[in-house]
Protein backbone atom coordinates (compact mmCIF):
# COMPACT_ATOMS: atom_id res chain seq x y z
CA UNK A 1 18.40 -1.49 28.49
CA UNK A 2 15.38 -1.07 30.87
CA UNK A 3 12.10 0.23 30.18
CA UNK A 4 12.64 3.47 32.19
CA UNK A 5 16.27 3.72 30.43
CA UNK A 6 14.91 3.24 27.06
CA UNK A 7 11.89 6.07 27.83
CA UNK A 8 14.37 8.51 28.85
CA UNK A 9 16.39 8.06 25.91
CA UNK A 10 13.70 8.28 23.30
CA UNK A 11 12.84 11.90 25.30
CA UNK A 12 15.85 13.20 24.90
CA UNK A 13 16.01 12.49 21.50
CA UNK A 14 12.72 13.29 20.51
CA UNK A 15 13.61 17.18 21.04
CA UNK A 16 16.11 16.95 17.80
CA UNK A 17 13.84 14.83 16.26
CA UNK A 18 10.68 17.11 15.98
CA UNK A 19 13.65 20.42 15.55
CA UNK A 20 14.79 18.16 12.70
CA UNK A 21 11.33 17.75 10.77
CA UNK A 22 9.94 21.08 11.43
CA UNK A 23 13.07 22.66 9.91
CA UNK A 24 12.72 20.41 6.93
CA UNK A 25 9.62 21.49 6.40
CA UNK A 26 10.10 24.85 6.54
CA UNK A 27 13.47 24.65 3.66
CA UNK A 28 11.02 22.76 1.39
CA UNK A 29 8.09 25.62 1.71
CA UNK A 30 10.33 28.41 1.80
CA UNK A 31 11.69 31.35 4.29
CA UNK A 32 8.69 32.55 6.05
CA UNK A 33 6.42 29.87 5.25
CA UNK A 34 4.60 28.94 8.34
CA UNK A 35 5.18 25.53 9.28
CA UNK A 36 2.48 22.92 10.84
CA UNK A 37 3.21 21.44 14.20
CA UNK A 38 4.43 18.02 13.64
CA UNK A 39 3.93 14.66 15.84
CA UNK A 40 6.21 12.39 15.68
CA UNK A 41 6.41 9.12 17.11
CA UNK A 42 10.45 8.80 18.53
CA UNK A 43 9.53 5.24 19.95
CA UNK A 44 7.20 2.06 20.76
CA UNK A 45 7.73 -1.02 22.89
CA UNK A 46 5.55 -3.76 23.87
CA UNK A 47 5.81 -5.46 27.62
CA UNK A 48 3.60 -8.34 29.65
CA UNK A 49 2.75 -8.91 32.71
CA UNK A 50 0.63 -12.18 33.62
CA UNK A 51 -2.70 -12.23 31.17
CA UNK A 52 -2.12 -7.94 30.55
CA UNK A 53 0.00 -6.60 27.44
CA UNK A 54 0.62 -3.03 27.35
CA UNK A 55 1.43 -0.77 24.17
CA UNK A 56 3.41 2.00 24.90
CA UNK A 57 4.03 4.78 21.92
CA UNK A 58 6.49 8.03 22.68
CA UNK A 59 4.79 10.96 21.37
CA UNK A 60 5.78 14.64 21.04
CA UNK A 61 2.55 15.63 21.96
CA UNK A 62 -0.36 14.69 23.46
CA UNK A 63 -3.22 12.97 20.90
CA UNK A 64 -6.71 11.83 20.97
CA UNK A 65 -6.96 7.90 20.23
CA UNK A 66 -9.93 5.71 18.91
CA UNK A 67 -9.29 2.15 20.05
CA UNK A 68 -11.53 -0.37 18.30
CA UNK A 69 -11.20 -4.31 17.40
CA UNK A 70 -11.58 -6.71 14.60
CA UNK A 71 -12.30 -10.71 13.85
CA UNK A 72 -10.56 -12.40 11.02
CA UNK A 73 -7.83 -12.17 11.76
CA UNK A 74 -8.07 -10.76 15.90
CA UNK A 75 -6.64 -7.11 15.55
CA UNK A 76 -6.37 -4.16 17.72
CA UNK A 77 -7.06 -1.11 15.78
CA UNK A 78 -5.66 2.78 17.52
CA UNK A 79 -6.75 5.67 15.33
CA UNK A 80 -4.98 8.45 15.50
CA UNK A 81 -4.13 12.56 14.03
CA UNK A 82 -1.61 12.01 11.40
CA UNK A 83 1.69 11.19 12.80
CA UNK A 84 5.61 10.81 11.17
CA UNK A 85 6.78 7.58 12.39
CA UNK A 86 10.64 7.78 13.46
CA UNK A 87 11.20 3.93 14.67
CA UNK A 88 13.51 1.55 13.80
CA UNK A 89 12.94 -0.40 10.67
CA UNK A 90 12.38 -3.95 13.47
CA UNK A 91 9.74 -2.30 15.25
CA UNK A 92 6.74 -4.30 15.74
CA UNK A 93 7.89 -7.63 13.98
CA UNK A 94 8.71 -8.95 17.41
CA UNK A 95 6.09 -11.44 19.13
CA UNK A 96 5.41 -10.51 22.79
CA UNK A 97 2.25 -11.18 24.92
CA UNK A 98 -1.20 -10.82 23.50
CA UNK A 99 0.39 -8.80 20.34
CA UNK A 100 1.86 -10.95 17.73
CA UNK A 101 3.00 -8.42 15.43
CA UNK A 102 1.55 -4.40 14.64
CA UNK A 103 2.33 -2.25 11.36
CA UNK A 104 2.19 1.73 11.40
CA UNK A 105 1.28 4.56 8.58
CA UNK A 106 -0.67 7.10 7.17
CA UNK A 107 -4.38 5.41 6.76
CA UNK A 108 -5.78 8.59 4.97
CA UNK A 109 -4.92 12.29 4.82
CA UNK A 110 -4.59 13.55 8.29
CA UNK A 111 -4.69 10.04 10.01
CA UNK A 112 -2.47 7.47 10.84
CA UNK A 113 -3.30 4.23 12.29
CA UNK A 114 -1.62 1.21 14.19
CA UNK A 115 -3.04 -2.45 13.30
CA UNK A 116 -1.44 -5.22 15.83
CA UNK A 117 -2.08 -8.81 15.54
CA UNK A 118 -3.32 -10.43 18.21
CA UNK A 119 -1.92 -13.72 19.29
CA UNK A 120 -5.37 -14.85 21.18
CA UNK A 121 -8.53 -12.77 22.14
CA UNK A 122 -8.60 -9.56 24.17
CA UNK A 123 -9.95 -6.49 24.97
CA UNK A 124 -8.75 -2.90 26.09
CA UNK A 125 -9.07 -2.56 29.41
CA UNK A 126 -7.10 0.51 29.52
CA UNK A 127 -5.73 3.69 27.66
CA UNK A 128 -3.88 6.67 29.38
CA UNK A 129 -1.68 9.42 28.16
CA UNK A 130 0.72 10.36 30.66
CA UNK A 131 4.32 13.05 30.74
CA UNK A 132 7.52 11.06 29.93
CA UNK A 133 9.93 11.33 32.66
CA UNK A 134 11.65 13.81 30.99
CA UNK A 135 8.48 16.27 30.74
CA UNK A 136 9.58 16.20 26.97
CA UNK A 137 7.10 14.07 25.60
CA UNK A 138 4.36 12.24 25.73
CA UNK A 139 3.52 8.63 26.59
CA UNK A 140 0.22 6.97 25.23
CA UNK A 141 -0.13 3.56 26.78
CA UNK A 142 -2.50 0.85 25.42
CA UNK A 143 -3.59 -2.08 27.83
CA UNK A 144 -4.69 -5.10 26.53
CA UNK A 145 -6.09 -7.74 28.77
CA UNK A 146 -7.02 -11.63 27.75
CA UNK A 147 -10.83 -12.58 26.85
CA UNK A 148 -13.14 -15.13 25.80
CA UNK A 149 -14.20 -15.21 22.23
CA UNK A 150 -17.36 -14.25 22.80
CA UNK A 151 -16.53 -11.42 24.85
CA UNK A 152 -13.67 -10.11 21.76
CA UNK A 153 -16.51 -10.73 19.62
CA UNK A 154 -19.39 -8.18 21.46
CA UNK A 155 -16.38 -5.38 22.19
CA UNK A 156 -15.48 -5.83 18.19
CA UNK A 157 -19.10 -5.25 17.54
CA UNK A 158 -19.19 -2.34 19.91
CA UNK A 159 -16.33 -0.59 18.81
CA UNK A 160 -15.62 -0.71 14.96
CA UNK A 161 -13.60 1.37 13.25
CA UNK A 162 -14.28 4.19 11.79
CA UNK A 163 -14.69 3.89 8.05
CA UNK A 164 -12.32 5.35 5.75
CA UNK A 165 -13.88 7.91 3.41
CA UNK A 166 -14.23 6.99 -0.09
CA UNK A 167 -11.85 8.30 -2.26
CA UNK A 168 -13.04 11.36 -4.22
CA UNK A 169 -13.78 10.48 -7.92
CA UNK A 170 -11.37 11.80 -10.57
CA UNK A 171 -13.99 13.96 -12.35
CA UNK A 172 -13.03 14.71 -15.91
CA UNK A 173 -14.70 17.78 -17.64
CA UNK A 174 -15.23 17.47 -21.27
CA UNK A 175 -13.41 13.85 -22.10
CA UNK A 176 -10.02 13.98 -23.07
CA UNK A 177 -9.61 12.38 -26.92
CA UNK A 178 -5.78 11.13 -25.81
CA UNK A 179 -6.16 7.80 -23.93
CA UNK A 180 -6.47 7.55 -20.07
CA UNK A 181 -3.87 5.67 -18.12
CA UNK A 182 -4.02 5.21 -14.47
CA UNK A 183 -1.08 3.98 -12.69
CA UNK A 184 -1.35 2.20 -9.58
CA UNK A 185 1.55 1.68 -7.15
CA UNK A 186 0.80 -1.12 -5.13
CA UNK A 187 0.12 -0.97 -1.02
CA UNK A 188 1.70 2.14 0.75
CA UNK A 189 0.49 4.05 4.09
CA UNK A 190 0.14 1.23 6.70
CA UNK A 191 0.55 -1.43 4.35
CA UNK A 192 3.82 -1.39 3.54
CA UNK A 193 4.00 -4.93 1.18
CA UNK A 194 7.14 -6.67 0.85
CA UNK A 195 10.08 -6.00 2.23
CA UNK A 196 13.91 -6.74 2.57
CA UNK A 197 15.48 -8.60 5.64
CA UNK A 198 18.77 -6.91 5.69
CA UNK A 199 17.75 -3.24 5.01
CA UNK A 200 14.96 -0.60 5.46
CA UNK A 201 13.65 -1.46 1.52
CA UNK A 202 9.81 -1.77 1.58
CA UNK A 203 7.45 -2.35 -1.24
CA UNK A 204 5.22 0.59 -0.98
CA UNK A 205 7.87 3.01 -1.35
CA UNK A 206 9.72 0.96 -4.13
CA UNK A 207 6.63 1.19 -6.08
CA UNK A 208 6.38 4.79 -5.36
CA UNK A 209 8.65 5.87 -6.88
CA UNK A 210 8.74 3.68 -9.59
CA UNK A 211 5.42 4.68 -10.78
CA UNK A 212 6.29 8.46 -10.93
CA UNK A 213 8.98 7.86 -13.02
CA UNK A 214 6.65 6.03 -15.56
CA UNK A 215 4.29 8.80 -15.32
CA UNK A 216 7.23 11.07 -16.14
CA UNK A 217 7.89 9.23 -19.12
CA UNK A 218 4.23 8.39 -20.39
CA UNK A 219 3.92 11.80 -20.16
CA UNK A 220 6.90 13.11 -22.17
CA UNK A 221 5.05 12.52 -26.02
CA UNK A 222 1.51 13.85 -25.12
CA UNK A 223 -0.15 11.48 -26.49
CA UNK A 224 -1.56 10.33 -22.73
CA UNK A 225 -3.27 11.89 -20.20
CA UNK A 226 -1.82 9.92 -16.91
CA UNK A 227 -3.05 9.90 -13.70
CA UNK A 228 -2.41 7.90 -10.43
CA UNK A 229 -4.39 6.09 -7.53
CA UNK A 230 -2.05 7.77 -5.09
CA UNK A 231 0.65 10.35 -5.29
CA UNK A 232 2.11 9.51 -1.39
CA UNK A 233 2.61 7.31 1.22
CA UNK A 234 -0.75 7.09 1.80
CA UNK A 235 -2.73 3.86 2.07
CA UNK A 236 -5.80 3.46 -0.54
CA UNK A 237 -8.30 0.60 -0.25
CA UNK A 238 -8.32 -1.81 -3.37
CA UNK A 239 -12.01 -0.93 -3.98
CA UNK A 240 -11.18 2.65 -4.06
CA UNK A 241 -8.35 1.95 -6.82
CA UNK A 242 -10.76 0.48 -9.03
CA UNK A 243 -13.29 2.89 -8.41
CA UNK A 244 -11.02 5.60 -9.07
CA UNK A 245 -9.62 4.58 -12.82
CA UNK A 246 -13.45 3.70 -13.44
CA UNK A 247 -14.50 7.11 -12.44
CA UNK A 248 -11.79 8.43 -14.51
CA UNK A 249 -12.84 6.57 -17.48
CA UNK A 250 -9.49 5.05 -17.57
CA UNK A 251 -8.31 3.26 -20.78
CA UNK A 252 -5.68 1.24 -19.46
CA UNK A 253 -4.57 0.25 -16.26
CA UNK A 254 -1.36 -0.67 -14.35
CA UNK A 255 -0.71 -1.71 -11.09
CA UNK A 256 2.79 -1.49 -10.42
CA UNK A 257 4.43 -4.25 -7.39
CA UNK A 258 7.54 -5.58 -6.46
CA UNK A 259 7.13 -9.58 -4.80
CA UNK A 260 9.29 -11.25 -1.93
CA UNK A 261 9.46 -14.89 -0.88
CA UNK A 262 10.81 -16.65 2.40
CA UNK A 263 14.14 -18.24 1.09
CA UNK A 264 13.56 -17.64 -2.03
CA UNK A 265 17.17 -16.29 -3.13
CA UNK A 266 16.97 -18.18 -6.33
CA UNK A 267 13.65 -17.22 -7.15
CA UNK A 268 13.79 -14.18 -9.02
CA UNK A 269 12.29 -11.90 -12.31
CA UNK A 270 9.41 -9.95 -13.78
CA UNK A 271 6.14 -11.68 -13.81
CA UNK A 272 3.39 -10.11 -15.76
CA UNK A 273 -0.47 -10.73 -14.40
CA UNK A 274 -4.40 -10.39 -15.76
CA UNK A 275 -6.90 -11.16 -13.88
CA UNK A 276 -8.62 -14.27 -14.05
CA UNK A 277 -11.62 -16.06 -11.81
CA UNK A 278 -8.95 -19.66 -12.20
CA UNK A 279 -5.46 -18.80 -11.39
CA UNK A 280 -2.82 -20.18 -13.99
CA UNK A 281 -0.82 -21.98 -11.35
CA UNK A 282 -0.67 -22.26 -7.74
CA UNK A 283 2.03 -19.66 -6.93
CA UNK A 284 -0.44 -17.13 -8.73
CA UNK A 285 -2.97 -18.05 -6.89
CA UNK A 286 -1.38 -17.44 -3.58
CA UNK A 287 0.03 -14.24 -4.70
CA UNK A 288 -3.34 -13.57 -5.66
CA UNK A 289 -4.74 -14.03 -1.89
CA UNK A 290 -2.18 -12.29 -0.37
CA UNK A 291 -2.36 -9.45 -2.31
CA UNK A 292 -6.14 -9.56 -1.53
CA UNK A 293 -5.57 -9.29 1.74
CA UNK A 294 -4.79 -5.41 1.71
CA UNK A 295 -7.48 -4.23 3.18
CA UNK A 296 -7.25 -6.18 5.74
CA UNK A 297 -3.52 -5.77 6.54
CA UNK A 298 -4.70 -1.99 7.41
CA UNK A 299 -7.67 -2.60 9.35
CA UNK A 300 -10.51 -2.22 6.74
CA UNK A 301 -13.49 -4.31 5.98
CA UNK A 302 -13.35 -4.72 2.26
CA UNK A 303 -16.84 -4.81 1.63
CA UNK A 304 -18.09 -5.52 -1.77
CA UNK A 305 -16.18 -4.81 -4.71
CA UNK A 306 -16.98 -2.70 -7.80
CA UNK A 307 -17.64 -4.54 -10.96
CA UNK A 308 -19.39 -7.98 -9.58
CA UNK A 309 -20.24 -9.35 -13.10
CA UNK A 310 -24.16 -9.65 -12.65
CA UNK A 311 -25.60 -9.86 -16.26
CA UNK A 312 -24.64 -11.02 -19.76
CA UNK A 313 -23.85 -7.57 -21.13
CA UNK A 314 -21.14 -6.94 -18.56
CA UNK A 315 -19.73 -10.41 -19.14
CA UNK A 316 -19.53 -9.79 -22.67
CA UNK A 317 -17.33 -6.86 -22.00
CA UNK A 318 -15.56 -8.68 -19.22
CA UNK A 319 -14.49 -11.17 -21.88
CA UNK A 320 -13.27 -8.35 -24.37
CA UNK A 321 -11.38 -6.58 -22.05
CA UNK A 322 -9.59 -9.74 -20.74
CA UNK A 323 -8.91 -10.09 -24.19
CA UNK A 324 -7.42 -6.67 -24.54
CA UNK A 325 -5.74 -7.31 -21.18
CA UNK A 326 -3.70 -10.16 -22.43
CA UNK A 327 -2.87 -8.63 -25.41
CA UNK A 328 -1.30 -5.38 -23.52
CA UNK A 329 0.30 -8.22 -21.67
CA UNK A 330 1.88 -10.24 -24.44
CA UNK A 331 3.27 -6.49 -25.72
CA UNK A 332 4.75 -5.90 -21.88
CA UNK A 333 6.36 -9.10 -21.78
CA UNK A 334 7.46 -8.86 -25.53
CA UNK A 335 9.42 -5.66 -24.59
CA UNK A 336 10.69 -6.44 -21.15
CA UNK A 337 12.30 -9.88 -22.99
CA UNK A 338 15.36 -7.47 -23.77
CA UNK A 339 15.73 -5.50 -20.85
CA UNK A 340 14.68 -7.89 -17.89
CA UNK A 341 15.29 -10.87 -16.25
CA UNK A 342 11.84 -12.74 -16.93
CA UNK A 343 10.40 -14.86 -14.99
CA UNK A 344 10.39 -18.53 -16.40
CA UNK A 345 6.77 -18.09 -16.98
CA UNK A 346 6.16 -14.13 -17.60
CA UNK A 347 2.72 -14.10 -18.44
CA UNK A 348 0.41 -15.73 -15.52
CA UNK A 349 -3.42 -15.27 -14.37
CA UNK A 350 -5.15 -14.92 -11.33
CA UNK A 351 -8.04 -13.38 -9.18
CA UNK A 352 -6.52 -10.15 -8.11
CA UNK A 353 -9.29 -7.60 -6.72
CA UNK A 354 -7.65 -4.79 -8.13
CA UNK A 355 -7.93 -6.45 -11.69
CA UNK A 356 -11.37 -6.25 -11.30
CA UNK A 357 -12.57 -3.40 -13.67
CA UNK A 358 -14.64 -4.76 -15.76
CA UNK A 359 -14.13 -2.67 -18.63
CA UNK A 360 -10.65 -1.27 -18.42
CA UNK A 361 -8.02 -3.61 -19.88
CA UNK A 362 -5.63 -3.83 -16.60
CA UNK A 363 -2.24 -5.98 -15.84
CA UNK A 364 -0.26 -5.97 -12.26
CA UNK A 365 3.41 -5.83 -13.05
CA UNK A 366 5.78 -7.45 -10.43
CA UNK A 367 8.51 -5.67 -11.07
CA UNK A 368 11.20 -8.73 -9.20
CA UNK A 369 11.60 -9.88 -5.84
CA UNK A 370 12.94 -7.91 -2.57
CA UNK A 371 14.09 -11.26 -1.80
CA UNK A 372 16.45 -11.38 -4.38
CA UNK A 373 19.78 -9.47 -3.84
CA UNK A 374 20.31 -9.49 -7.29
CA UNK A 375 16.83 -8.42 -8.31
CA UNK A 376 16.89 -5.86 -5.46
CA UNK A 377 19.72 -4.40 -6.78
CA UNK A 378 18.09 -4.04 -10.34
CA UNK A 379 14.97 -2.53 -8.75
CA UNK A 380 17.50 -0.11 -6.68
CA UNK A 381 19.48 0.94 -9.94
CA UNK A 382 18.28 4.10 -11.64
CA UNK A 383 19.79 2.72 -15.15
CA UNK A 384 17.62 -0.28 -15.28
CA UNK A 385 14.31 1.69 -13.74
CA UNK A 386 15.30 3.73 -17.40
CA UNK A 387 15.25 0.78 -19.55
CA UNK A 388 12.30 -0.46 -18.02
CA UNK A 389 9.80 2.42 -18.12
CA UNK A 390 11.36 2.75 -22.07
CA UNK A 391 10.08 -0.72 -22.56
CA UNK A 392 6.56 -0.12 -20.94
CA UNK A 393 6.09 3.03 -22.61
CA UNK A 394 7.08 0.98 -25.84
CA UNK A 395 3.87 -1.40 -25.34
CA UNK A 396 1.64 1.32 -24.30
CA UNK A 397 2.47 3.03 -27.41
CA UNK A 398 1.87 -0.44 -29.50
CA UNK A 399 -1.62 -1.01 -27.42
CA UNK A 400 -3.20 2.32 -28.80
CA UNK A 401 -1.58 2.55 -32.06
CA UNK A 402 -4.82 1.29 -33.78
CA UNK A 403 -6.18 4.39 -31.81
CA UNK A 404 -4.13 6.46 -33.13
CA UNK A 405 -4.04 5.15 -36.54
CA UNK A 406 -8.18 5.94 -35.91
CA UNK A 407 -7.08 9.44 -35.54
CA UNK A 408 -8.75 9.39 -31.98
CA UNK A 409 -11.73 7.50 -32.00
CA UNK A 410 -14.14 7.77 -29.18
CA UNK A 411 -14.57 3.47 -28.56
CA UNK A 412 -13.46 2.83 -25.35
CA UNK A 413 -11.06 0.03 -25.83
CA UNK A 414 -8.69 -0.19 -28.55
């Protein structure tokens, strides 16, 4: 199909698209609720020409877009009003002149933002928003044109993003005596995570969903207050995660993932991590980086993170609550035994930034691989989600029970 073909196609469709999602909206909010104009994105393609590569998105309206660049790794950063995405699950994984891949999501309430790779240096050297050629929509085109490091260096310099506002503290009034758990579900926004090959399964939303559930059920005894580092789709920084269940004066913490590897078919179960400055093993340790890399993945500088250990008091309690960590961790992996395939060593360490609190006892559960059919189809059954937030609410309730035995004491930790 050509260019022009494939342009007049996404038009036409992007009419029952947008009639589609606004009368969506307006079922979920009710007759006569007044319903926000959407934008949606109906379709994106990438085409070269000689040392130019041009990024074309199909809009249903017209936007205002901040262009801006970043070093390690080269990216192309568009800002943009916050816009549903409606492409194909492939989109963007394709290599094709200056952009070696791009990603797409909500960056923050009311923005979304694309991130493409860059396969060498370059700068923009061109953006225009021009009718489709069906009048129906809108086409924002991106140009991208080869440089010299040093020049991709001055424009990056030039033209940083804007920074993402800091998340708002979770401001407690008078503090709660039931314990404080915050849930984390891992990525989610423009960072999707992991995801499957064959299907549209990503991490973020996995996760997602995942984590409400165990709210659901940490809620049910009332024994916990439970809160979460995001609610949505919506991409949160890993400093912001920490600073969050700090602010909350969180008593436990749980970041919830789900893990994929290239060929990895056979590799497969629930793996249980605390943080750690030396990673147990070297698969930890690369999970570990590439988790890490978060921030980056959506275009954000991740600065310096909360909890630096700078003086003996705070690496006194850094050693307790790695302490308390581990033990929360032998109680997770002592439940899941029965209800999950484990992997062959549950229990592993590394230096995850969002493990970083250093006074909240905190784990990252990998719930199984997407790369694994037959852990994908655990993750996707609703029967084994049950038995496994059972299980976790099993070892929460074993963590505080000296708490509770306490009749609410006011320490901290356990």
């Amino acid at each position: 199909m050509t260019l022009s073909s494939f342009i007049r196609l996404a038009g036409a469709c992007l009419a029952a698209i947008v009639i589609a999602a606004v009368a969506g909206r307006a079922w979920a909010a009710g007759e006569g609720a007044k319903t926000a104009a959407t934008i949606i994105a109906a379709a994106a393609s990438v085409e070269s020409e000689g040392s130019k590569t041009r990024f074309k998105v199909i809009l249903s309206k017209a936007v205002t877009a901040q262009v801006s660049l970043m070093e390690r790794p080269d990216r192309v950063i568009i800002d943009l009003p916050e816009v549903a995405f409606h492409l194909p699950v492939e989109a963007g994984r394709s290599k094709e002149g200056l952009v070696a891949s791009y990603r797409y999501g909500l960056f923050a309430p009311g923005r979304s933002r694309v991130v493409m790779e860059l396969t060498q240096p370059a700068v923009v050297s061109g953006m225009t928003t021009t009718p489709d050629a069906t009048g129906a929509a809108t086409i924002l085109t991106i140009e991208l044109s080869r440089a010299d490091r040093d020049e991709f260096r001055r424009s990056a310099a030039e033209n940083a993003p804007p920074a993402k506002e800091a998340a708002v503290p979770v401001v407690q009034g008078a503090k709660d005596a039931r314990p404080v758990i915050m849930i984390d579900p891992g990525h989610g926004g423009i960072d999707p995570g992991a995801a499957t090959s064959s299907n549209n399964v990503v991490e973020k939303d996995l996760v997602l969903s995942f984590a409400q559930r165990l709210k659901r059920k940490f809620e049910e005894s009332g024994r916990y207050k439970v809160l979460m580092t995001r609610e949505q789709d919506v991409f949160v920084s890993l400093g912001d995660r920490v600073r969050a269940a700090r602010a909350a004066q969180a008593d436990l913490f749980i970041s919830v993932h789900a893990d994929s590897i290239s060929g990895g078919q056979d590799v497969r179960g629930l793996t249980v991590y605390t943080g750690s400055e030396r990673a147990s093993d070297a698969d930890s340790a690369r999970l570990a980086d590439r988790e890490n890399k978060a921030d980056a993945v959506a275009g954000v500088e991740s600065g310096d993170m909360p909890d630096d250990v700078s003086d003996i008091l705070m690496d006194l309690t850094l050693r307790e609550t790695r302490s308390f960590s581990h033990g929360f961790a032998s109680r997770l992996v002592g439940e899941f035994d029965s209800v999950a395939r484990l992997n062959k060593n549950p229990h592993r360490q590394a230096r995850f930034q969002v493990l970083r609190a250093h006074d909240i006892p905190s784990v990252l559960v990998e719930l199984g691989y997407l790369s694994s059919q037959k852990d994908l189809d655990l993750l996707m059954s609703e029967e084994w989600r049950g038995k496994m937030v059972s299980a976790m609410s099993s070892a929460v309730d074993r963590f505080f029970a000296t708490r509770f035995a306490r009749r609410g004491a006011a320490a901290v930790l356990p």
